[in-house]
N, C-alpha and C. Protein backbone atom coordinates (compact mmCIF):
# COMPACT_ATOMS: atom_id res chain seq x y z
N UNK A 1 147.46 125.15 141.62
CA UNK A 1 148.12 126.43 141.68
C UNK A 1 148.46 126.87 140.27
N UNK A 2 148.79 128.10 140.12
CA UNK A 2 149.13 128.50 138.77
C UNK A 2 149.74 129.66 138.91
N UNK A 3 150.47 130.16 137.82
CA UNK A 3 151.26 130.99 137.89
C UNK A 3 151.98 131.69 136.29
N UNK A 4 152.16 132.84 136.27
CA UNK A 4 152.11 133.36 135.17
C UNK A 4 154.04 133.06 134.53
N UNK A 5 154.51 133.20 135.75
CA UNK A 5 156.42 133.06 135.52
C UNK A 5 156.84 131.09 135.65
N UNK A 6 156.71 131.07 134.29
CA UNK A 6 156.89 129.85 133.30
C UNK A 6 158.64 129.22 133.83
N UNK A 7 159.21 129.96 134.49
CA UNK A 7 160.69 129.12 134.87
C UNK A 7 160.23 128.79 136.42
N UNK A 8 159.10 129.01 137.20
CA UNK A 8 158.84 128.26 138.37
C UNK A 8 158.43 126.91 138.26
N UNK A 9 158.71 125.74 138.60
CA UNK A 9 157.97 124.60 138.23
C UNK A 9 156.99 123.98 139.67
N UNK A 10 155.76 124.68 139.58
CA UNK A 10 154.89 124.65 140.87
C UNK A 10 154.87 123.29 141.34
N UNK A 11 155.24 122.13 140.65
CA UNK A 11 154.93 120.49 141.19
C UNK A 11 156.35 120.39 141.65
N UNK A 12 157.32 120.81 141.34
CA UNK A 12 158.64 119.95 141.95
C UNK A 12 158.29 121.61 143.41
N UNK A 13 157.83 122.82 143.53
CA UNK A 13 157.70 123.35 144.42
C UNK A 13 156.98 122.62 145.58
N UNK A 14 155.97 122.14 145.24
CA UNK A 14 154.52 121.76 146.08
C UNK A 14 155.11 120.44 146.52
N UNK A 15 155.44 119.66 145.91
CA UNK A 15 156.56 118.23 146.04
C UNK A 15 157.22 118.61 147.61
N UNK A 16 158.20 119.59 147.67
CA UNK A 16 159.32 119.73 148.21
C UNK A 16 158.34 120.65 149.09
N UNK A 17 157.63 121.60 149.77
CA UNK A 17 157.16 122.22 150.95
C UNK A 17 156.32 120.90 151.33
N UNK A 18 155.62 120.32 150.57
CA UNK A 18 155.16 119.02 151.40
C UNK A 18 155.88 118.29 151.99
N UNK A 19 156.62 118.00 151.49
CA UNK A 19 157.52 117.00 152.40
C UNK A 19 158.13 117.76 153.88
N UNK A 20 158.32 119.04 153.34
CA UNK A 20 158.62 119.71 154.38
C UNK A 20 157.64 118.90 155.84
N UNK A 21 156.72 119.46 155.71
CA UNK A 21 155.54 119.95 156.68
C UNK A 21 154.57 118.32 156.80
N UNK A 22 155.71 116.78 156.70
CA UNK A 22 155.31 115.62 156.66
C UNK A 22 154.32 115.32 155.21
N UNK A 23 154.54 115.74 154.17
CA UNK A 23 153.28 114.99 153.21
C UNK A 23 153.89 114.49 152.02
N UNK A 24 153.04 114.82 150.78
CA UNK A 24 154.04 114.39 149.80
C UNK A 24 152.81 115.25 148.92
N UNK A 25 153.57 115.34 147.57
CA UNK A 25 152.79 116.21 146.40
C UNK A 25 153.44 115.94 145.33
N UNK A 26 153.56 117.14 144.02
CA UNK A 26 153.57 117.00 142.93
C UNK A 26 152.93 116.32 141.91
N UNK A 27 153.45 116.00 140.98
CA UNK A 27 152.78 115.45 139.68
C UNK A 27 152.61 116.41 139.13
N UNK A 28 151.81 115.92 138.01
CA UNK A 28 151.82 117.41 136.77
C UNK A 28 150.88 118.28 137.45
N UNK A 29 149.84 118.15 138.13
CA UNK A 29 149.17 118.68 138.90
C UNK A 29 149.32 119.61 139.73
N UNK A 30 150.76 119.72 140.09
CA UNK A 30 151.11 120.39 141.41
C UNK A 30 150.50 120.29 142.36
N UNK A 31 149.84 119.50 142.38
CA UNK A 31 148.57 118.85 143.92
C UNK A 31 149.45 118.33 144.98
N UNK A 32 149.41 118.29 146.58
CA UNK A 32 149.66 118.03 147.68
C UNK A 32 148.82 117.50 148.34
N UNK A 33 149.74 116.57 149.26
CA UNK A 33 148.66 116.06 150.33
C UNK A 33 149.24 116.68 151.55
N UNK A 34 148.73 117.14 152.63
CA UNK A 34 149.92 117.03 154.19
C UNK A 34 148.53 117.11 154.62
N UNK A 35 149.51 117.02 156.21
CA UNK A 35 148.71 115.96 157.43
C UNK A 35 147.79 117.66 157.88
N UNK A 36 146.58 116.86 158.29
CA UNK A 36 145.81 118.55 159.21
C UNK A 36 146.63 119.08 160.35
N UNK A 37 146.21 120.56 159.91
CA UNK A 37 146.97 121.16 160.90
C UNK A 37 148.38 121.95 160.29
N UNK A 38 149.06 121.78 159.02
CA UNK A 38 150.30 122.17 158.77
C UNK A 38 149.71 123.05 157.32
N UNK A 39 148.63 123.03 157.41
CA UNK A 39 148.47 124.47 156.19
C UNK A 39 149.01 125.60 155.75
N UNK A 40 149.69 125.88 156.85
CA UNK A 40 149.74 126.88 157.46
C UNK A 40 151.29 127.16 156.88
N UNK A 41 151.78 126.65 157.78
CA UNK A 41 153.70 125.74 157.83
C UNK A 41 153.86 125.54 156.18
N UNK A 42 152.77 124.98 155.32
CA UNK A 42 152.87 124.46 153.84
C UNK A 42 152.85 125.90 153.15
N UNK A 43 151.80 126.78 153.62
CA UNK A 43 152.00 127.79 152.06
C UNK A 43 153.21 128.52 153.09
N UNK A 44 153.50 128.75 153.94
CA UNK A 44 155.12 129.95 154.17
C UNK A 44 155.84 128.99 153.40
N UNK A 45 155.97 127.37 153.57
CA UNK A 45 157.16 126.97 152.73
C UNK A 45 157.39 127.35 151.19
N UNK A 46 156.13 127.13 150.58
CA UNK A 46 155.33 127.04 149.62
C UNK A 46 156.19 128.44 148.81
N UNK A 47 155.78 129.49 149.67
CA UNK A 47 156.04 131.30 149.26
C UNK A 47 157.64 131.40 149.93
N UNK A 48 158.41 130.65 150.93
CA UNK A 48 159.93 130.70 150.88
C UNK A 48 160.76 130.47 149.50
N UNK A 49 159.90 128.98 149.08
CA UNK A 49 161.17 128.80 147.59
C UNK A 49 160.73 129.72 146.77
N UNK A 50 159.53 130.17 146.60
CA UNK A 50 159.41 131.28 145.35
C UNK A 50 160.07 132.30 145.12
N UNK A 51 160.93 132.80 146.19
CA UNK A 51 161.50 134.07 146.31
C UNK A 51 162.40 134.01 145.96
């Protein structure tokens, strides 16, 4: 993921909607894992904390 507004920190974001929706993520990467099926459930979480 990427993003132009430098005070979002997309890995502690992606971290925390994963876990949401059973998975786990982050790293410098901002990479996620979750289980099939919660794609869905992951980016609304994903686009909730951004706001």
């Amino acid at each position: 993921m990427r993003t132009r507004d430098y005070s979002l920190k997309l890995n502690v974001l992606a971290d925390r909607a994963a876990e949401k929706v059973g998975g786990s993520g982050g790293g410098h990467a901002a990479a996620a894992k979750i289980p099939k099926g919660t794609f869905r459930k992951f980016l609304d979480e994903l686009n909730r904390q951004m706001r």
